[in-house]
Protein backbone atom coordinates (compact mmCIF):
# COMPACT_ATOMS: atom_id res chain seq x y z
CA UNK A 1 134.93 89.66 49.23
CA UNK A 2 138.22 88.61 49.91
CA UNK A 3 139.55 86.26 52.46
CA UNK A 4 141.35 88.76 54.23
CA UNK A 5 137.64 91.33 54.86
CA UNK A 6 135.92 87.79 55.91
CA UNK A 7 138.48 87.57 58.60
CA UNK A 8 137.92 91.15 59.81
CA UNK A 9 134.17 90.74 59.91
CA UNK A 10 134.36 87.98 61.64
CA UNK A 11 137.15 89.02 64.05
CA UNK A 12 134.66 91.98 64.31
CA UNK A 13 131.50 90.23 64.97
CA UNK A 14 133.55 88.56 67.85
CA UNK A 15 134.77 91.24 69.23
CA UNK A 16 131.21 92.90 69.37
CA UNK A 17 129.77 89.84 71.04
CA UNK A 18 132.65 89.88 73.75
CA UNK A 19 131.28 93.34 74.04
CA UNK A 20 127.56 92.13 74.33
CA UNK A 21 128.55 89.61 76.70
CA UNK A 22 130.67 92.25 79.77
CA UNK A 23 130.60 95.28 78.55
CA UNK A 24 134.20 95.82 77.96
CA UNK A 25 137.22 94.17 75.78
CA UNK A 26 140.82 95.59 76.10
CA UNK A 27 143.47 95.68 73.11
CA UNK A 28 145.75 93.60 74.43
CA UNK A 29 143.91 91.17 75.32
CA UNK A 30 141.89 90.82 72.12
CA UNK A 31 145.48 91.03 69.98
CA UNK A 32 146.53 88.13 72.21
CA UNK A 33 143.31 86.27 71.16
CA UNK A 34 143.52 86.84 67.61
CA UNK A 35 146.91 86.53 67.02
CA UNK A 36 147.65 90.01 65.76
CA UNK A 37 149.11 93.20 66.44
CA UNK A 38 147.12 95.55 68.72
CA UNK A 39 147.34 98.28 66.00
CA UNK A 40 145.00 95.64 63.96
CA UNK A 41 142.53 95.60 66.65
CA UNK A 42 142.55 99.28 67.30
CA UNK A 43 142.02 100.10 63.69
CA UNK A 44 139.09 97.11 63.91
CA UNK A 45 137.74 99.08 67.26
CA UNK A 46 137.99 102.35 65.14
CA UNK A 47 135.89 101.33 62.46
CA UNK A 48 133.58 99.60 65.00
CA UNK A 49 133.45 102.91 66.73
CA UNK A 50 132.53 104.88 63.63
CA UNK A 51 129.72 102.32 63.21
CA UNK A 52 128.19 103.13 66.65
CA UNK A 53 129.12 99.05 67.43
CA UNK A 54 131.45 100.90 70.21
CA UNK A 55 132.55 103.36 72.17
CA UNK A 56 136.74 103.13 72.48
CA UNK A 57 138.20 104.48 75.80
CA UNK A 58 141.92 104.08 76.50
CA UNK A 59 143.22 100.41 75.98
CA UNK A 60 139.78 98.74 74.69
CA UNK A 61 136.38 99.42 74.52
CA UNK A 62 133.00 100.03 75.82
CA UNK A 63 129.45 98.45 74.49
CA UNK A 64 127.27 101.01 73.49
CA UNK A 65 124.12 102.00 75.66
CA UNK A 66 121.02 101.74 73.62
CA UNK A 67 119.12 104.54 72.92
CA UNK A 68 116.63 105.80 75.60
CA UNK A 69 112.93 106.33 75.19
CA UNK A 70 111.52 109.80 75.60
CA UNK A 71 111.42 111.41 78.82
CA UNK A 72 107.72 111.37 79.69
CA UNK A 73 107.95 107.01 78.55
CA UNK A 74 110.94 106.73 81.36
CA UNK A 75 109.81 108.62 84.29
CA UNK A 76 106.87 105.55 85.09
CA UNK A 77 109.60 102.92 84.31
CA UNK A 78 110.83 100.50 86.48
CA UNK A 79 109.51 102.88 90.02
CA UNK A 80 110.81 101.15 92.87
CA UNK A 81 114.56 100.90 91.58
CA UNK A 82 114.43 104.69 91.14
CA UNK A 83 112.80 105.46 94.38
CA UNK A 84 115.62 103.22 96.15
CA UNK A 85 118.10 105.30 94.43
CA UNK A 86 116.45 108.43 95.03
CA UNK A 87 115.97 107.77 98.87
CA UNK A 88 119.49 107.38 99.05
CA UNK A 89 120.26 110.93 96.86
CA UNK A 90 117.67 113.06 98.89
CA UNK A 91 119.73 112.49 102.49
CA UNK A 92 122.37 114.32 100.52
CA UNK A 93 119.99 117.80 100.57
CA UNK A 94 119.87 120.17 103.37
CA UNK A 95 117.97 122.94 104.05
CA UNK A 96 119.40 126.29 102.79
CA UNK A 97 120.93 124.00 99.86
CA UNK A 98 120.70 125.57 96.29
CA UNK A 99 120.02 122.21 94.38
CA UNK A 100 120.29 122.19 90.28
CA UNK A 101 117.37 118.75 88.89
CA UNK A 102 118.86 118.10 85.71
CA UNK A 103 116.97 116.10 83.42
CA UNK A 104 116.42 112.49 84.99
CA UNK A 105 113.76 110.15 85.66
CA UNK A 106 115.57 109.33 88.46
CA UNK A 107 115.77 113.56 89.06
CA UNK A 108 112.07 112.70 88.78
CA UNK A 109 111.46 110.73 91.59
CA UNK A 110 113.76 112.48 93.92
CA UNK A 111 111.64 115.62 93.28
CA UNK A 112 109.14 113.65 94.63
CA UNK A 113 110.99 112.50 97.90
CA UNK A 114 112.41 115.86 98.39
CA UNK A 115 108.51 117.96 97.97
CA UNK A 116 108.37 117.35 102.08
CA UNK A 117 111.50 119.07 102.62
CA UNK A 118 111.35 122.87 104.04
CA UNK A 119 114.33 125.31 103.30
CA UNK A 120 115.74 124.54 99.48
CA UNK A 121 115.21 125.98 96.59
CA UNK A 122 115.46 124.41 93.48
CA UNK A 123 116.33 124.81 90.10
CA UNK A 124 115.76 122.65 87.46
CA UNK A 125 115.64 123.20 83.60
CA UNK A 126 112.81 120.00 83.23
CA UNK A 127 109.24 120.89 83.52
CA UNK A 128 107.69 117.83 84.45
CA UNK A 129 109.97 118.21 87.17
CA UNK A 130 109.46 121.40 87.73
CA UNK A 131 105.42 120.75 88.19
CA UNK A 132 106.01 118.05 90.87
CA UNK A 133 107.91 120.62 92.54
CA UNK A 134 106.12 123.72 92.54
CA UNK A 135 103.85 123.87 95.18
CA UNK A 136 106.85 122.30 97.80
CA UNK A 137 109.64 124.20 97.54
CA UNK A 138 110.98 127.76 95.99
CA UNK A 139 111.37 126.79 92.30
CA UNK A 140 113.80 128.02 89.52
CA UNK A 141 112.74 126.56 86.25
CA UNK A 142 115.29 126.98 83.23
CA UNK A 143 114.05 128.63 80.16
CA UNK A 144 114.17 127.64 76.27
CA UNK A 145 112.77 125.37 73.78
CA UNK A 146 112.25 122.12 75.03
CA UNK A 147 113.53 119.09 73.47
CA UNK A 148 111.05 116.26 73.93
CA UNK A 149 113.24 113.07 74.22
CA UNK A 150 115.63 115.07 77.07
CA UNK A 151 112.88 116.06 78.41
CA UNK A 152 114.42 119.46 79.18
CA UNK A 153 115.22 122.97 77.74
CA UNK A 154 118.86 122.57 76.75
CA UNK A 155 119.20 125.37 74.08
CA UNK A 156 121.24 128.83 74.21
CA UNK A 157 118.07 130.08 76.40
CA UNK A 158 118.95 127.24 79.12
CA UNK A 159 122.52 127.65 78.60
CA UNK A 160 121.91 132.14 79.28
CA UNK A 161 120.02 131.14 82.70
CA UNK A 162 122.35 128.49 84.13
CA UNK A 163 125.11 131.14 83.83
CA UNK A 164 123.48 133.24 86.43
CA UNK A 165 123.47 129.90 88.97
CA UNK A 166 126.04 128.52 90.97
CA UNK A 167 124.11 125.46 93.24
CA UNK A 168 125.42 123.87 96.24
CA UNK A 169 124.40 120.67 94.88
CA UNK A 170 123.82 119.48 90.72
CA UNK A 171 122.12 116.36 90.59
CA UNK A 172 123.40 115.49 87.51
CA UNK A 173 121.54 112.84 84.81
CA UNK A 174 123.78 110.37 83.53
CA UNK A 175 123.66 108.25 80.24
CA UNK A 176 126.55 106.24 80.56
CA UNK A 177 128.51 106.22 83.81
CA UNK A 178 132.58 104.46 83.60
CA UNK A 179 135.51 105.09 85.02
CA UNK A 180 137.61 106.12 81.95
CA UNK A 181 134.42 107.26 79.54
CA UNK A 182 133.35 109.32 82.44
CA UNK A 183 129.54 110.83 82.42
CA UNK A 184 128.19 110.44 79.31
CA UNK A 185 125.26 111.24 77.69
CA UNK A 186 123.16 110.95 74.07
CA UNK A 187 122.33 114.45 72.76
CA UNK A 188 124.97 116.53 72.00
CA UNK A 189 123.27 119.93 73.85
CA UNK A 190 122.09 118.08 76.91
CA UNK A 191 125.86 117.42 77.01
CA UNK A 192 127.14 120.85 77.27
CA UNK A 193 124.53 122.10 78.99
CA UNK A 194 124.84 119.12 81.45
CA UNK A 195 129.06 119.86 81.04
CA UNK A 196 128.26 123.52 82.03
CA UNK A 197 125.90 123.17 85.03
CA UNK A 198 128.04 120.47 86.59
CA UNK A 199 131.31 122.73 86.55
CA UNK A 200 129.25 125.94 87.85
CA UNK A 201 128.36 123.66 90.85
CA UNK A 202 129.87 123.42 94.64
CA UNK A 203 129.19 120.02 94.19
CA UNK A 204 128.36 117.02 91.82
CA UNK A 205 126.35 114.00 92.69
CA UNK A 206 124.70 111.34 90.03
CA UNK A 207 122.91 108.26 90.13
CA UNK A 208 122.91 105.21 88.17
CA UNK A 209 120.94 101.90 87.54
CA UNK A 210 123.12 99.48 86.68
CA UNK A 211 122.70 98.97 83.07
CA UNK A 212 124.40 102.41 83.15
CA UNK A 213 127.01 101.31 84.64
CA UNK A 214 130.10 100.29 82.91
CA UNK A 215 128.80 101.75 79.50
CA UNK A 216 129.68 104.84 77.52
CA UNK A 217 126.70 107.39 75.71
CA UNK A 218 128.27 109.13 72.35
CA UNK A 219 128.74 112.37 74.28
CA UNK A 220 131.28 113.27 77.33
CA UNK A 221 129.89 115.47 80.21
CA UNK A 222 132.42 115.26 82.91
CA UNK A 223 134.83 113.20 83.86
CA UNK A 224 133.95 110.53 87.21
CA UNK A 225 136.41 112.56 89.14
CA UNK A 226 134.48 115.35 88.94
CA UNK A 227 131.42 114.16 89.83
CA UNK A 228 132.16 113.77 94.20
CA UNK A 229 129.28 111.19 94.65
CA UNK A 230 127.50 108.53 92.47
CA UNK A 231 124.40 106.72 94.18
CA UNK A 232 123.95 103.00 93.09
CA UNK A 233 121.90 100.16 93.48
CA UNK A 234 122.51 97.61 95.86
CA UNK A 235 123.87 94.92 93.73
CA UNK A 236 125.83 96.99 91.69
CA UNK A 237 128.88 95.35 89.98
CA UNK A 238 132.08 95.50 92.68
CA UNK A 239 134.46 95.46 89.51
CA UNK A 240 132.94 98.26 87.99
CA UNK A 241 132.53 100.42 91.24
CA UNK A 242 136.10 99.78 92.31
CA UNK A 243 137.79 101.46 89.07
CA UNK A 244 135.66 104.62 89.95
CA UNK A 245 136.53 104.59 93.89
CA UNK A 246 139.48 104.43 92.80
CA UNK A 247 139.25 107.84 91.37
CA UNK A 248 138.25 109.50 94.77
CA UNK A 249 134.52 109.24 94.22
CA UNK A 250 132.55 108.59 96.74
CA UNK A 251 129.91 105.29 96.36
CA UNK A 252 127.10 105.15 98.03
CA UNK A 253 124.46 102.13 97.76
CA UNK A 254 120.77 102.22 97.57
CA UNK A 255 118.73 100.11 100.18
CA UNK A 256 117.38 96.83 98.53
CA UNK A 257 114.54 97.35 96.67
């Protein structure tokens, strides 16, 4: 190895630890730091990028999210944080309200909150969703193979169906949720289908935990300004919020859990 590939990897393994450490480096800054040109670093966040050690937005970088567990694992993790942000979603459904459930463990435990409401109908393409649902409300399920990890048919089936919708209100499930990166998400169909659903809709509302927050998934959905409202939790990062305000979305906090 020569001297000049041990300085890459190790401006590399720096860079990726400034990415461990907040989520985010910029160019500039980084070419400052390392006393080179920013076309060094952007070729360095290129090949980082290509290595799935990054996800490169314009000016820097984002850290990767880590891959999720399947759907059926998430729904029974970490309950109270998801209720919180799902009591905050549901006051955003009325009655009379066509409202899309895409494929969330979060989705899951607003089904839940919303199975006392009178007057909606529901669509979702998630059965476990779906099953919470249908004895509550009038129920649209999406058809299709289903892909275990989504937790959700996502296929040219599910993709047919949703073109004959057009909700009031997509709840839309979120990998990766940042201001320039937009929604994000890990499997390339739940992507477009997500993409497609979302821009069939009156209107677009998310939620995110805040590890989400801040971080980029592999695949884009929408951008932030087209997603009207994202619920987060109370002690979500101001920083991070502000650069998506900024954007005309609407923030609303959970209650403390």
């Amino acid at each position: 190895m020569s001297a000049s590939d041990f300085l890459v990897e190790e401006r590399q393994a720096r860079i990726a630890e400034k990415l461990a450490a907040s989520g985010k480096v910029l160019a500039g800054e980084l070419a400052l730091e390392f006393a080179v040109s920013e076309d060094t670093i952007r070729r360095d966040l290129r090949e980082m990028a290509a290595a799935g050690l990054c996800r490169r937005v314009y000016g820097g970088a984002l850290a990767p999210v880590p891959p999720t567990a399947p759907f059926t694992e998430r729904v029974v993790e970490q309950p109270e944080r998801k209720r919180a942000l799902a009591r905050a979603a549901t006051q955003f459904i009325e009655p009379g309200m066509l409202v899309f459930l895409d494929a969330s463990s979060t989705n899951f435990a607003i089904a839940r909150e919303i199975s006392s409401l009178s007057g909606i109908t529901v669509a979702t393409n998630a059965p476990l969703i779906a099953s919470t649902l249908m004895e509550a409300v009038d129920l649209i399920l999406i058809g299709g193979t289903v892909d275990r990890r989504v937790g959700a048919a996502i296929g040219g089936k599910a993709l047919s169906d949703v073109a004959l919708l057009r909700p009031d209100l997509c709840v839309l499930g979120a990998c990766g949720v940042e201001a320039q990166a937009g929604i994000t998400a890990f499997d390339l169909e739940d992507a477009e289908f997500k993409r497609v659903i979302a821009r069939r809709s009156r209107s677009v509302m998310t939620t995110a935990m805040n590890e989400k927050l801040g971080t980029a998934a592999p695949h884009d959905v929408i951008s932030v300004a087209e997603c009207g409202r994202i619920v987060v939790e109370h002690d979500a990062a101001a920083e991070t919020l502000a650069d998506i305000e900024a954007l005309g979305v609407e923030i609303v906090r959970a209650a403390e859990v």
